[in-house]
C-alpha atoms as a PDB file:
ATOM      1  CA  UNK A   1      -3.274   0.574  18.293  1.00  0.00           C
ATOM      2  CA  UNK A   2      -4.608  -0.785  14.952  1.00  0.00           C
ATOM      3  CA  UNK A   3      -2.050  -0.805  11.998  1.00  0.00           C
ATOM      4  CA  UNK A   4      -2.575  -1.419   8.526  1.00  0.00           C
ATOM      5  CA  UNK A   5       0.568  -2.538   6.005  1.00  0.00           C
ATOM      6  CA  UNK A   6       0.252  -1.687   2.658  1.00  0.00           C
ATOM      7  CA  UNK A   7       2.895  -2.840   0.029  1.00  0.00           C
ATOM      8  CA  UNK A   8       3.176  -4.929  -2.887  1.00  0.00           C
ATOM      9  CA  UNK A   9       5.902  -7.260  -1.196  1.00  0.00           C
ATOM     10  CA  UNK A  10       6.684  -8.959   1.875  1.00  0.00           C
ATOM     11  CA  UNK A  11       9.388 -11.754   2.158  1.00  0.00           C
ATOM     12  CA  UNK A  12       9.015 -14.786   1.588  1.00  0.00           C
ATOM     13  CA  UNK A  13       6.121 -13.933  -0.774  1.00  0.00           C
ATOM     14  CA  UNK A  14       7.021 -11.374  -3.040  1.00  0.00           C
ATOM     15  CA  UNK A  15       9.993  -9.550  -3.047  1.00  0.00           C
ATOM     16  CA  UNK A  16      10.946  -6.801  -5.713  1.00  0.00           C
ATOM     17  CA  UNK A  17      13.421  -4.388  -2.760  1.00  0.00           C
ATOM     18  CA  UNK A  18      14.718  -4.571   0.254  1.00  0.00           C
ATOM     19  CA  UNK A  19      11.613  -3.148   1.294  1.00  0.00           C
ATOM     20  CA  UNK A  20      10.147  -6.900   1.307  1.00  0.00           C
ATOM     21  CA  UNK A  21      13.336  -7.719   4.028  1.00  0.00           C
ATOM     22  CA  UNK A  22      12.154  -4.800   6.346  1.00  0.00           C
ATOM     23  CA  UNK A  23       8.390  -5.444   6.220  1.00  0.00           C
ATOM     24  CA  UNK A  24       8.983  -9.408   7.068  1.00  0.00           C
ATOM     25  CA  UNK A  25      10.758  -7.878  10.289  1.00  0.00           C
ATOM     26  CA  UNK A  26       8.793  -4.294  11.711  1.00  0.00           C
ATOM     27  CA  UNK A  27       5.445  -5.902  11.680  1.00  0.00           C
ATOM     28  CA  UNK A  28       5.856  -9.357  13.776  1.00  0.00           C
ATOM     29  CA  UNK A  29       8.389  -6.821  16.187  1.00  0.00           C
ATOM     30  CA  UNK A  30       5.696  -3.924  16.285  1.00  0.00           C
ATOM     31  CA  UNK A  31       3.129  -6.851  17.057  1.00  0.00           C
ATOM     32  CA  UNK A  32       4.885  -8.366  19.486  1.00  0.00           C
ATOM     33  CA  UNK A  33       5.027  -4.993  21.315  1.00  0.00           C
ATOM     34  CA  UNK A  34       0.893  -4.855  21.399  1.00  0.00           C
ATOM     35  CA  UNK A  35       0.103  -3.212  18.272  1.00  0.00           C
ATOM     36  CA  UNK A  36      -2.653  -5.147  16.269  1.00  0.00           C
ATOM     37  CA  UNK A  37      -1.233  -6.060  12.440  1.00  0.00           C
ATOM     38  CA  UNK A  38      -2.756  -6.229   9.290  1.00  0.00           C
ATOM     39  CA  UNK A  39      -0.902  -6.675   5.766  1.00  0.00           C
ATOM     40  CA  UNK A  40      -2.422  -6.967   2.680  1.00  0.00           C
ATOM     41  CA  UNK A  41      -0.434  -8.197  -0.866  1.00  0.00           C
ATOM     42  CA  UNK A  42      -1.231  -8.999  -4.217  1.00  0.00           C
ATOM     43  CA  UNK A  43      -1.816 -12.775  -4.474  1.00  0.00           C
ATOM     44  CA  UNK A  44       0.566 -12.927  -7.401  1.00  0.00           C
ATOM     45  CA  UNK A  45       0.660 -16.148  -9.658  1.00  0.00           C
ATOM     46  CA  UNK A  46       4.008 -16.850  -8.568  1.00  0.00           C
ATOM     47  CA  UNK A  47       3.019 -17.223  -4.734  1.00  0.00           C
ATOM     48  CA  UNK A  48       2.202 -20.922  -4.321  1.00  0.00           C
ATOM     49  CA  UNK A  49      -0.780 -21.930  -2.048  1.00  0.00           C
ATOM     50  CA  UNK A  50       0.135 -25.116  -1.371  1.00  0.00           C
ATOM     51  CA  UNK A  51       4.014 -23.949  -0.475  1.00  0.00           C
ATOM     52  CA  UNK A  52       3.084 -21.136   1.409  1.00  0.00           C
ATOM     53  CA  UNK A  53       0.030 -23.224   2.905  1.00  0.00           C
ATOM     54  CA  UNK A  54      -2.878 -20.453   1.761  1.00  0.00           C
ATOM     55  CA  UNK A  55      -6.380 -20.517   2.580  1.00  0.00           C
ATOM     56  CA  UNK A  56      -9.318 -19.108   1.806  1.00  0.00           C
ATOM     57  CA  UNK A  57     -10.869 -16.526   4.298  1.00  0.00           C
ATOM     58  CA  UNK A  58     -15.000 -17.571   3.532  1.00  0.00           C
ATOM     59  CA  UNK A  59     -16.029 -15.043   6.156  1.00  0.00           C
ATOM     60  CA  UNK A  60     -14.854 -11.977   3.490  1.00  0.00           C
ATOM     61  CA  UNK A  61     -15.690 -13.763   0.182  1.00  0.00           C
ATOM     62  CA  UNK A  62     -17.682 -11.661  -2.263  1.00  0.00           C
ATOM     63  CA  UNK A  63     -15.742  -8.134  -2.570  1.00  0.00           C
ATOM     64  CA  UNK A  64     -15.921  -6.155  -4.873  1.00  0.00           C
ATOM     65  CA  UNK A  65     -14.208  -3.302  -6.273  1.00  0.00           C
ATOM     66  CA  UNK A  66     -15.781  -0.760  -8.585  1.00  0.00           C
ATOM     67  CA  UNK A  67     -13.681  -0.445 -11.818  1.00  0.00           C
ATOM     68  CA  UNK A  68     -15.107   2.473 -13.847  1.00  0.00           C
ATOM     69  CA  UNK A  69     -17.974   0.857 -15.675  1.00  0.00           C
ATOM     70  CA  UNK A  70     -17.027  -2.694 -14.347  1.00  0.00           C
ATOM     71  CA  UNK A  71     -17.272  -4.799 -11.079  1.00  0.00           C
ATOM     72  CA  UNK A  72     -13.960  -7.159 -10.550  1.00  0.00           C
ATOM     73  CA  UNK A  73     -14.761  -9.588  -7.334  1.00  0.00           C
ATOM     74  CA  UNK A  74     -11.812 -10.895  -5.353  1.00  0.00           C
ATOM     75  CA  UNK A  75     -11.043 -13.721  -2.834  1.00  0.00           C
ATOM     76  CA  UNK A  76      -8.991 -13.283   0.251  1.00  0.00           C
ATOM     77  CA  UNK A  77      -6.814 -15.854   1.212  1.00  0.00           C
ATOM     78  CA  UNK A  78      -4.123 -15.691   4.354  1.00  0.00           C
ATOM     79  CA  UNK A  79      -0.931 -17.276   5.184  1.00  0.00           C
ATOM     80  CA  UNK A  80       1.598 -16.806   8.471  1.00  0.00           C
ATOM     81  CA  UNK A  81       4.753 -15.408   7.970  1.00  0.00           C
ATOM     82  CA  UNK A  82       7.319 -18.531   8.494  1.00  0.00           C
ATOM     83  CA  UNK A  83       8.559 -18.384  12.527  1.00  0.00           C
ATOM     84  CA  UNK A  84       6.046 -15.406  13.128  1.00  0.00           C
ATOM     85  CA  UNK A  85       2.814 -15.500  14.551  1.00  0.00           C
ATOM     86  CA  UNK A  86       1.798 -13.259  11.780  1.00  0.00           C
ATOM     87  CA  UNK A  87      -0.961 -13.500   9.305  1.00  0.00           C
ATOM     88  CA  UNK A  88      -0.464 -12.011   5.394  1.00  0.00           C
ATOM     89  CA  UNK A  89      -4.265 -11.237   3.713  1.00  0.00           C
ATOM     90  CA  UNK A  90      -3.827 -11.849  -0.022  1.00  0.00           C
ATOM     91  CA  UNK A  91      -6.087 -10.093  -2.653  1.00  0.00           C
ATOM     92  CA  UNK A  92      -7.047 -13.090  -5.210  1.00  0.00           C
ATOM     93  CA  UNK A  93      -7.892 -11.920  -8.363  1.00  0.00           C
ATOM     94  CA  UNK A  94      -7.613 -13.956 -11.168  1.00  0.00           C
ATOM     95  CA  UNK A  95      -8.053 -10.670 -13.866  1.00  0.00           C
ATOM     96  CA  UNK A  96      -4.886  -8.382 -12.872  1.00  0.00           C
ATOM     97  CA  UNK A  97      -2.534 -10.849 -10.726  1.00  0.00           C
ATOM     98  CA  UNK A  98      -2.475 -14.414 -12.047  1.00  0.00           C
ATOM     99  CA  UNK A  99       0.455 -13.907 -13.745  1.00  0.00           C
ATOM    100  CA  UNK A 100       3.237 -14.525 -12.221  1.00  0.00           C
ATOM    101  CA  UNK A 101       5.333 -11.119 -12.684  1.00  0.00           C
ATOM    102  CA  UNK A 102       4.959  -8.549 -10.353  1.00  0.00           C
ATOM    103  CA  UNK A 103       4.441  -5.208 -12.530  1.00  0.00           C
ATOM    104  CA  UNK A 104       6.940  -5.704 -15.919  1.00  0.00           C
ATOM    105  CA  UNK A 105       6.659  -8.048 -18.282  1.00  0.00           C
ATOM    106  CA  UNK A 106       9.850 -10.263 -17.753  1.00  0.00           C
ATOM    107  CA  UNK A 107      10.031 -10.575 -21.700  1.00  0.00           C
ATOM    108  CA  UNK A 108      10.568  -6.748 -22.210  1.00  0.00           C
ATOM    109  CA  UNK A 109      10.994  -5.663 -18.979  1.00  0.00           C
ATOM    110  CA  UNK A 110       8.552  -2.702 -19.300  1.00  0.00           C
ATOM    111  CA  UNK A 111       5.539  -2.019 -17.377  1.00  0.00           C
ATOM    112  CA  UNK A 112       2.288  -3.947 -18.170  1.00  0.00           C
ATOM    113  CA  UNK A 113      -0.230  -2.613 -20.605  1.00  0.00           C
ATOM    114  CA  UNK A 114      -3.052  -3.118 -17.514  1.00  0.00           C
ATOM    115  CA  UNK A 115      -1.673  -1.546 -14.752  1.00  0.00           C
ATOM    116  CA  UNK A 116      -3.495   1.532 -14.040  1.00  0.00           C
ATOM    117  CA  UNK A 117      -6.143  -1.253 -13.528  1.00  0.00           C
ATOM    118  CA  UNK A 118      -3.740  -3.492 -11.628  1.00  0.00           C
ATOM    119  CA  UNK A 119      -2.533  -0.352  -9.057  1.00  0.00           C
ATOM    120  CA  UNK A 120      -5.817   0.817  -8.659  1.00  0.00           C
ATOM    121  CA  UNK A 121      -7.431  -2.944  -8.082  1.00  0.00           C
ATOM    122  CA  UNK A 122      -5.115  -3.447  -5.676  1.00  0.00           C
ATOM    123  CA  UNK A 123      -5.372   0.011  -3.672  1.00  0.00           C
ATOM    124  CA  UNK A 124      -9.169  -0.059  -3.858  1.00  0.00           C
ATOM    125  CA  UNK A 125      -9.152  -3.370  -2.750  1.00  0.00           C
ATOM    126  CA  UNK A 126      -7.077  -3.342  -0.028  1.00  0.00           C
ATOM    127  CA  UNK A 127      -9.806  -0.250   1.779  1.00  0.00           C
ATOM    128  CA  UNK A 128     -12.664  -2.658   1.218  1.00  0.00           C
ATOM    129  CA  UNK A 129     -11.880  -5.375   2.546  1.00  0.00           C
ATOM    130  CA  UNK A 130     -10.599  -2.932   5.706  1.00  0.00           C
ATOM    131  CA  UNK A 131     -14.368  -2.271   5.412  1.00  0.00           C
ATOM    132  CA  UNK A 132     -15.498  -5.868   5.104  1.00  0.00           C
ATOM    133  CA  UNK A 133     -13.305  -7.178   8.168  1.00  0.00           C
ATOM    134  CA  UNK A 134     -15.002  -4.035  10.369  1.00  0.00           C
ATOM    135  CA  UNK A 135     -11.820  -2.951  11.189  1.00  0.00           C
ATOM    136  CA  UNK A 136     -11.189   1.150  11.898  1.00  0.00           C
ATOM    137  CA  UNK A 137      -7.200   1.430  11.609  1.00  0.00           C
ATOM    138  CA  UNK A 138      -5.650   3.808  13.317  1.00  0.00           C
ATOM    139  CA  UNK A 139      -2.709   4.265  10.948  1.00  0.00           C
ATOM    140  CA  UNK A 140      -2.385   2.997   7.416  1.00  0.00           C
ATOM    141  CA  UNK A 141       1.306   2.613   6.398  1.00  0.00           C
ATOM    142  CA  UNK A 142       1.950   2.780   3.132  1.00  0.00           C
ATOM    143  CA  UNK A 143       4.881   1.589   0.872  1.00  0.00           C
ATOM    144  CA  UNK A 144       6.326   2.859  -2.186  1.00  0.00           C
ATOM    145  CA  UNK A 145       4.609   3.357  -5.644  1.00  0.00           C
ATOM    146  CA  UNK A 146       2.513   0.442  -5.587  1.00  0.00           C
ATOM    147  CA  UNK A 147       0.381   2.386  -2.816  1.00  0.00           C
ATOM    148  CA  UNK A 148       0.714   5.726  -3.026  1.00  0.00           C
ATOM    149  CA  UNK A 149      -3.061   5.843  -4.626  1.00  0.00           C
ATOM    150  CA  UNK A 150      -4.502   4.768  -1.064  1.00  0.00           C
ATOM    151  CA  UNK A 151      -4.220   8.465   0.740  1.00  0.00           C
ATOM    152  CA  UNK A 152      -5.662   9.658  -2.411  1.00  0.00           C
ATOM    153  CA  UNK A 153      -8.450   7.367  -2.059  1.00  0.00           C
ATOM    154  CA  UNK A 154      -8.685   7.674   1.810  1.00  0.00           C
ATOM    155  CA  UNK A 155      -8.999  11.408   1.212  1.00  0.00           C
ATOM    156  CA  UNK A 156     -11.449  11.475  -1.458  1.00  0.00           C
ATOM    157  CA  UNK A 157     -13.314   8.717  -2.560  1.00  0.00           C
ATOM    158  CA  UNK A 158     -13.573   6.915   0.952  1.00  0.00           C
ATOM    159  CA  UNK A 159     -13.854  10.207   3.206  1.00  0.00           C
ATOM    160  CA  UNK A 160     -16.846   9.653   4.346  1.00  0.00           C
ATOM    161  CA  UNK A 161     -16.414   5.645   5.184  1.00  0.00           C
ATOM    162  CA  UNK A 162     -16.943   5.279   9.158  1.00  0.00           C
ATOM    163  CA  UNK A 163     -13.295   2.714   8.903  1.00  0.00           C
ATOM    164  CA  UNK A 164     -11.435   5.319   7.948  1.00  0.00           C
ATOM    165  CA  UNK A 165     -12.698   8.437   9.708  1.00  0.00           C
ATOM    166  CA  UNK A 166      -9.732   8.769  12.884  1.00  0.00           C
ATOM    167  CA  UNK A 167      -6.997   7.383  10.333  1.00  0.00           C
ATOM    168  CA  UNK A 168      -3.981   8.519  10.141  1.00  0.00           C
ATOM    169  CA  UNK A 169      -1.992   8.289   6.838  1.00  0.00           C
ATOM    170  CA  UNK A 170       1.933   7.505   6.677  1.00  0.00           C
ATOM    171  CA  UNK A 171       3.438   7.570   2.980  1.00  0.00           C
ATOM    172  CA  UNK A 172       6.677   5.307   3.416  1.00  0.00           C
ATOM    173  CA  UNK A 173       9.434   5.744   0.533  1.00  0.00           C
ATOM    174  CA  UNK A 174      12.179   3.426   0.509  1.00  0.00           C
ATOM    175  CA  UNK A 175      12.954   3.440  -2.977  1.00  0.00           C
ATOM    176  CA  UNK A 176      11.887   6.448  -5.928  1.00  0.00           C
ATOM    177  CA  UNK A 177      11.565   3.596  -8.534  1.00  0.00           C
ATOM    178  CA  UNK A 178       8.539   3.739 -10.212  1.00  0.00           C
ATOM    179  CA  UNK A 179       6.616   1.272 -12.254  1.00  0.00           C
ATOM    180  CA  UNK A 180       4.803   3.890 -14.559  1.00  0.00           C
ATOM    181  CA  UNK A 181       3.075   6.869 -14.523  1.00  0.00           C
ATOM    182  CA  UNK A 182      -0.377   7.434 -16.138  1.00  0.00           C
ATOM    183  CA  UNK A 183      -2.773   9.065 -18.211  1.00  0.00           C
ATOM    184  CA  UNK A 184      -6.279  10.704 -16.943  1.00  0.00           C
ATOM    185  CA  UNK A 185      -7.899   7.345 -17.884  1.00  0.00           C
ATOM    186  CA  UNK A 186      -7.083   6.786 -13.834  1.00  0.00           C
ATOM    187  CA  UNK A 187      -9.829   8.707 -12.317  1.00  0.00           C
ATOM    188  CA  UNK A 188     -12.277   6.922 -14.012  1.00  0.00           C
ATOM    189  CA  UNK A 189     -11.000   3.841 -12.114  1.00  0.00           C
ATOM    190  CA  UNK A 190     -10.216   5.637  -8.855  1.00  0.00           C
ATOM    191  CA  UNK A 191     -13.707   6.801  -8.751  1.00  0.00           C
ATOM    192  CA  UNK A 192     -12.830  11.035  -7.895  1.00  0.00           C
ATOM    193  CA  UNK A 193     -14.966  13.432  -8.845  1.00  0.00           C
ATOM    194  CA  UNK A 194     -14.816  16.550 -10.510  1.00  0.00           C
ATOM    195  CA  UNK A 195     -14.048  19.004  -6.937  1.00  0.00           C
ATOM    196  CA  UNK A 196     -10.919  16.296  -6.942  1.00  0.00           C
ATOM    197  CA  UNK A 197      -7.714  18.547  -8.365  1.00  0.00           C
ATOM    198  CA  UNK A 198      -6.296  15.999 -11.124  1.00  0.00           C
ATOM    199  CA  UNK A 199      -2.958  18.475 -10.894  1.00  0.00           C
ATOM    200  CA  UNK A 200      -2.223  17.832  -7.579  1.00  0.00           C
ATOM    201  CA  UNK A 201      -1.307  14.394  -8.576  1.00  0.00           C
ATOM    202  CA  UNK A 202       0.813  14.875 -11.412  1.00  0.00           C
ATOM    203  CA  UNK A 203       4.619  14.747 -12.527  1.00  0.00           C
ATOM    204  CA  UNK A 204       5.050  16.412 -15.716  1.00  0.00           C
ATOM    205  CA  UNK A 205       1.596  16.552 -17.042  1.00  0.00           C
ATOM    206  CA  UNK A 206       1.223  12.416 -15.888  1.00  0.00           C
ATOM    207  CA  UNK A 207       0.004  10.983 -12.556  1.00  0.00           C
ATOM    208  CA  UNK A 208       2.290  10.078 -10.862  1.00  0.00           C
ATOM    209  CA  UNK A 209       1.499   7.256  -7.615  1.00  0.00           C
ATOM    210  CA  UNK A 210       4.768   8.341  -5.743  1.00  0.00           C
ATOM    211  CA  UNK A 211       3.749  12.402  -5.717  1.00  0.00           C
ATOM    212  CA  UNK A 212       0.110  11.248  -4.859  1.00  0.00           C
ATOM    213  CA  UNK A 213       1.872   9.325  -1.714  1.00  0.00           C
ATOM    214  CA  UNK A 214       3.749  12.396  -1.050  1.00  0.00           C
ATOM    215  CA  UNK A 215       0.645  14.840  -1.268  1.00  0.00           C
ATOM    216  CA  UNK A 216      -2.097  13.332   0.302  1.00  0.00           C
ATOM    217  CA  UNK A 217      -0.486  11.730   3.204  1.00  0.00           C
ATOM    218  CA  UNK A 218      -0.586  12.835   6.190  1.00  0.00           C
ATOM    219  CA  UNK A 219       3.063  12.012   7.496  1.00  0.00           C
ATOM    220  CA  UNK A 220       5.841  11.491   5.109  1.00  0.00           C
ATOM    221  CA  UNK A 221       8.927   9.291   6.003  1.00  0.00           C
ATOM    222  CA  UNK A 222      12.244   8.280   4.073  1.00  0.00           C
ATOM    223  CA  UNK A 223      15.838   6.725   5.290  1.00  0.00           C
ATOM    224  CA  UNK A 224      18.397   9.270   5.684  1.00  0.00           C
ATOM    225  CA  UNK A 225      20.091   8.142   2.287  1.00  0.00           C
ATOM    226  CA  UNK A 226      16.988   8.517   0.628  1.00  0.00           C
ATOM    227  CA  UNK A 227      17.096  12.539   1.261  1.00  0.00           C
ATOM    228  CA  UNK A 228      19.568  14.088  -1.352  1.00  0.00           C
ATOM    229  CA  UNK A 229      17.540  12.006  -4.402  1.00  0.00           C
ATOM    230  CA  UNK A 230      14.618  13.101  -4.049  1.00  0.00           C
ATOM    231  CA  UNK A 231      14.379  16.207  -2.045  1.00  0.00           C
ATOM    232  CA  UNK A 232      13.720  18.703  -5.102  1.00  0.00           C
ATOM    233  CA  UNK A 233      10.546  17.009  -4.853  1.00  0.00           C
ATOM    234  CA  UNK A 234      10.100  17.480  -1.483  1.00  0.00           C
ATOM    235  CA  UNK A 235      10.698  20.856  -2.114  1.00  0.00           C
ATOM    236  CA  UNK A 236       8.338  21.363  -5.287  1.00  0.00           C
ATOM    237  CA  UNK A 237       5.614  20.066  -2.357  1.00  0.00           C
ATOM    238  CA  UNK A 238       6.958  21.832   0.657  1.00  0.00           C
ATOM    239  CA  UNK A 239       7.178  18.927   2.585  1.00  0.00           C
ATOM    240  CA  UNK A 240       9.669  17.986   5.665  1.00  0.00           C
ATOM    241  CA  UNK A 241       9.858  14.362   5.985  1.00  0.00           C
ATOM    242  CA  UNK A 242      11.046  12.027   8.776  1.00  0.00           C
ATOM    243  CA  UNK A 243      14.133  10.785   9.038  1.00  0.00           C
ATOM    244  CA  UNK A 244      13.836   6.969  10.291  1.00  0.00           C
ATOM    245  CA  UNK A 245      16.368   4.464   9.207  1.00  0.00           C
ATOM    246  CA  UNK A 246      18.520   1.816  10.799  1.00  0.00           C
ATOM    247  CA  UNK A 247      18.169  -2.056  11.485  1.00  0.00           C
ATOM    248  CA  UNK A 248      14.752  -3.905  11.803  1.00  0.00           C
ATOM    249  CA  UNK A 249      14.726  -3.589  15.396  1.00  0.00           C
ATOM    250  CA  UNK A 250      16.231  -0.730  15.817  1.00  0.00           C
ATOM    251  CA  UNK A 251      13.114   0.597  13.307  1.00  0.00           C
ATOM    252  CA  UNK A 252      10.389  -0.929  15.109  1.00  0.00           C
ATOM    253  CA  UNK A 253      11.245   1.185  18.313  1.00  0.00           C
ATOM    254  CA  UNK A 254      11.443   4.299  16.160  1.00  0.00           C
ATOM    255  CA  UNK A 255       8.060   3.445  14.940  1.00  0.00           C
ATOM    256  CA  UNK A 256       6.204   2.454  17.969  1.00  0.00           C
ATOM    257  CA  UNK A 257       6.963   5.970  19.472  1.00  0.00           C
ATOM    258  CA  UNK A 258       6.264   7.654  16.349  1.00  0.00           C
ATOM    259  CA  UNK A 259       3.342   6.100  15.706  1.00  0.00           C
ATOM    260  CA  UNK A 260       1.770   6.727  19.060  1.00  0.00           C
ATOM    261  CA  UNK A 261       2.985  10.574  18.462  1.00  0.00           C
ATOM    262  CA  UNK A 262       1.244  11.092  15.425  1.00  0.00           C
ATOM    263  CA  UNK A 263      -1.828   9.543  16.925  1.00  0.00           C
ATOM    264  CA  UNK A 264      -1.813  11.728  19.882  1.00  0.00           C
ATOM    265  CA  UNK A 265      -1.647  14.661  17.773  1.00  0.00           C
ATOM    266  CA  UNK A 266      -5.150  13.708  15.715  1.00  0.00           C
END
């Protein structure tokens, strides 16, 4: 089974949550039970190359990711996790992640100006170079706000891409923080068009990347002691998540059965 990890931190790398803890751990234990791993993270300015011993991946140089009226090319680059026998893809763009700050400016502490482009960048790039490696996944597992935009994109923009035709979706919320909401200026970069509802997407009149996780996934999952703060939007979008929680290994059990479940039910 083909897995795709999609988050905007893994330990040692970048780490904003303990989100970056538990994705260092469930993919080498999921691969080490058969499954076949991808991950792909922002190549931030503050991960060193020469630290974390990066490289450039020729064979998928050239992407490029439509931007409204623009084209932003990226490199991929790819680095083991330390004591795993598992490979990182980084998304090298020298535009939205040079800088060394993950999504606030560390002088104010607020959100960057740039990053409906940034989020969007990042999800749209993460599907083509799925498409460039000629990979099909059979799950994409998304994380938290930085990519809840990719079952929106899956659904809508990429629907008819042969790579993701059999996938199956899983919206992962560890933590309701949010790094901004944003204006309709976002579909221009996302690429919908006018059959996609805007609404469906939207907290108070804003889109919203965590309620676009929530909608357009096809499986929802949360911790147990994630439940009571956020389930008055679970129940705005009459959804039921999953309850999965516990230690690294006790997780990657918990997903290897539920991700062969959900498969088997396509």
């Amino acid at each position: 089974m083909k897995i795709l990890y999609a988050a905007a931190e893994i330990s040692p790398f970048a780490r904003l949550t303990n989100t970056a803890d538990l994705l260092r751990f469930l993919p080498a234990s999921l691969q080490d039970k058969g499954f076949e791993i991808r991950i792909l993270l922002p190549k931030y300015g503050s991960i060193s190359d020469r630290r974390n011993r990066l490289h450039e991946v020729i064979r998928l140089s050239g992407i490029q990711v439509t931007m409204d009226d623009k084209v932003e090319s990226m490199k991929i680059k790819v680095a083991s996790i330390p004591n795993a026998k598992l490979q990182v893809y980084f998304l090298d763009n020298d535009t939205y992640f040079k800088r060394k700050a993950l999504f606030n400016d560390p002088k104010t502490d607020q959100p960057f100006d740039d990053n409906v482009e940034r989020l969007v960048f990042y999800n749209k790039g993460i599907l083509e170079t799925v498409k460039k490696l000629g990979w099909a996944p059979d799950i994409i597992h998304c994380h938290d706000w930085a990519a809840g935009l990719i079952p929106v994109l899956v659904k809508s923009v990429y629907k008819d891409e042969d790579n993701f035709k059999n996938t199956r979706i899983v919206y992962n919320l560890h933590n309701p923080a949010s790094h901004g909401t944003f204006d309709d200026e976002i579909f221009r970069y996302l690429g919908t068009d006018e059959s996609f509802n805007k609404d469906s997407v939207k907290t108070d009149g804003r889109v919203d990347p965590i309620r676009a996780g929530l909608t357009y996934a096809d499986f929802v999952v949360t911790g147990n002691d994630m439940r009571d703060e956020i389930q008055n939007q679970y129940a705005d979008l009459n959804l039921s998540p999953e309850k999965i929680q516990g230690s690294p290994s006790d997780i990657s059990a918990k997903f290897a059965d539920y991700y062969k479940r959900i498969t088997e039910e396509a």
